[in-house]
C-alpha atoms as a PDB file:
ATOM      1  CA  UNK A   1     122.999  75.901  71.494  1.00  0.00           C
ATOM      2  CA  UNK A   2     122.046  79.325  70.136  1.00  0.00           C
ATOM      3  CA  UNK A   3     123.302  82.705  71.823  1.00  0.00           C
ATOM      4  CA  UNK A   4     120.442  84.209  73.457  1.00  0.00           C
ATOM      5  CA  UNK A   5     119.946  87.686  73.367  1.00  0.00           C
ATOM      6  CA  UNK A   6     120.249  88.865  77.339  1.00  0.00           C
ATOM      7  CA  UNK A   7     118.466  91.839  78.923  1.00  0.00           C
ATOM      8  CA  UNK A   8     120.916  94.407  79.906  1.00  0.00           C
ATOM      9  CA  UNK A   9     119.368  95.077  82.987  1.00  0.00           C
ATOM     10  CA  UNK A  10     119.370  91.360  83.989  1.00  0.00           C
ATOM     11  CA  UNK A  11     123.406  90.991  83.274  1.00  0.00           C
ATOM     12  CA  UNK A  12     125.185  89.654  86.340  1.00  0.00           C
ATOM     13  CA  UNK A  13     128.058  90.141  84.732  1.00  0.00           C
ATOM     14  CA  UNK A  14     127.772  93.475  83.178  1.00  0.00           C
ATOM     15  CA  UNK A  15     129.335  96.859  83.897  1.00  0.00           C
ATOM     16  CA  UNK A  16     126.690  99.860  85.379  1.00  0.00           C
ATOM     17  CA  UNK A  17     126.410 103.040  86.465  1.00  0.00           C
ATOM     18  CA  UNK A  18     124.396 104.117  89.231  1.00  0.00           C
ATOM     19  CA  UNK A  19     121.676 107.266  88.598  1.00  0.00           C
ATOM     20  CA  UNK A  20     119.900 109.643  90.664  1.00  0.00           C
ATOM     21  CA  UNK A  21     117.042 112.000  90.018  1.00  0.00           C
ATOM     22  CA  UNK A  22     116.095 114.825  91.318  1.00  0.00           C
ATOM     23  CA  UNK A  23     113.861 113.601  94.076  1.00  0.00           C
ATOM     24  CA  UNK A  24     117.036 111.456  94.714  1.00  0.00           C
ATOM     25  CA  UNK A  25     115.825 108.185  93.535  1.00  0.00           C
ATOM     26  CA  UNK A  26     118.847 105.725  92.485  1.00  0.00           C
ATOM     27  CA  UNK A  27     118.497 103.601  89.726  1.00  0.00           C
ATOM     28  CA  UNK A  28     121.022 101.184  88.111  1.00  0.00           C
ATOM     29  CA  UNK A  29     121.806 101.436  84.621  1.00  0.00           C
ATOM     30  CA  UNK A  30     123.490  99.435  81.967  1.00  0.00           C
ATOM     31  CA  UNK A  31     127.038 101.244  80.878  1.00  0.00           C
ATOM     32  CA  UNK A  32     126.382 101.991  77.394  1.00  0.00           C
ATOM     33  CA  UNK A  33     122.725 103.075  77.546  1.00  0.00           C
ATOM     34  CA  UNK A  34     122.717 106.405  77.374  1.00  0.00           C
ATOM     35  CA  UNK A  35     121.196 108.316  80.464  1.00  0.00           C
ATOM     36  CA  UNK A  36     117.289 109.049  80.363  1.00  0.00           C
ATOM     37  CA  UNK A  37     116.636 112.928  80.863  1.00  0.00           C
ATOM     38  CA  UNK A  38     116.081 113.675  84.293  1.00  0.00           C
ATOM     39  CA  UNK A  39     118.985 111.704  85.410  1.00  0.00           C
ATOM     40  CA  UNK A  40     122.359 111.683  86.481  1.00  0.00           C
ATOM     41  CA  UNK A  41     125.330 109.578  86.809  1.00  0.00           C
ATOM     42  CA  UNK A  42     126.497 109.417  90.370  1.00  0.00           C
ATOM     43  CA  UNK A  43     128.425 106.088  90.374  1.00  0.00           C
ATOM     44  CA  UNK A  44     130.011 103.929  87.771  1.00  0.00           C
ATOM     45  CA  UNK A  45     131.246 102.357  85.577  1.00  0.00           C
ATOM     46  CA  UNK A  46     131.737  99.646  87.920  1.00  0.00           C
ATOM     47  CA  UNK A  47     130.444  95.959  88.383  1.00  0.00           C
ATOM     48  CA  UNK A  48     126.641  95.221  89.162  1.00  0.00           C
ATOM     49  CA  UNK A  49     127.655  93.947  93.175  1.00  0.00           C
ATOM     50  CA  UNK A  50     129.647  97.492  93.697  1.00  0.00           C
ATOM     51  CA  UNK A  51     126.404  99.441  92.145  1.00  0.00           C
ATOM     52  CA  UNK A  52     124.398  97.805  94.296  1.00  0.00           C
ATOM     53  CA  UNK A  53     126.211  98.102  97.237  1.00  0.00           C
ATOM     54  CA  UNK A  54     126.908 102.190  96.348  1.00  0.00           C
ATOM     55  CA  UNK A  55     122.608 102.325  96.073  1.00  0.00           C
ATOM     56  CA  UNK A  56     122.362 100.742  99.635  1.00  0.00           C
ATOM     57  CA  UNK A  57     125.148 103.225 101.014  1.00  0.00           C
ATOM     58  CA  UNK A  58     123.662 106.410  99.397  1.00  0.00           C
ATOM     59  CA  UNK A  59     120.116 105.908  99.605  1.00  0.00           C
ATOM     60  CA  UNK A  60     119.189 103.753 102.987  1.00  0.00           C
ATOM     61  CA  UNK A  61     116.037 104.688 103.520  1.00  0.00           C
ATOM     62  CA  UNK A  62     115.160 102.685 100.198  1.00  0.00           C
ATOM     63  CA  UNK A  63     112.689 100.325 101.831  1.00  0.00           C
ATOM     64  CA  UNK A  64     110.824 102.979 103.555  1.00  0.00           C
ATOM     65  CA  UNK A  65     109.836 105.682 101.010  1.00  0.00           C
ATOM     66  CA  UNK A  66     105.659 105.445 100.224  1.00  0.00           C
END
């Protein structure tokens, strides 16, 4: 079978970082990408799970934000 190329952003298995803007939106991000202007790292390098579960600690109110 042929490799297929994988989206960083889709890798279960791959090492992130967690960003924040200034408005204090979070935002996972592939380790290795560099960091879009605007942005800052505030977590990481760690796995995808522990990013995840930083973004639900640090920014609760995620689902309620219109």
């Amino acid at each position: 079978m042929a490799d297929q190329a994988t989206n960083p952003f889709d890798d279960e298995d791959g090492n992130y970082t967690v960003l924040a803007n200034a408005a204090g939106e979070h935002s996972l991000w592939p380790a290795g990408i560099p960091v879009p202007g605007g942005w800052r790292v505030v977590h990481g390098t760690d796995r995808r799970a522990a990013c995840l579960a930083y973004v639900n600690q640090a920014w609760p109110d995620l689902g309620t934000r219109v």
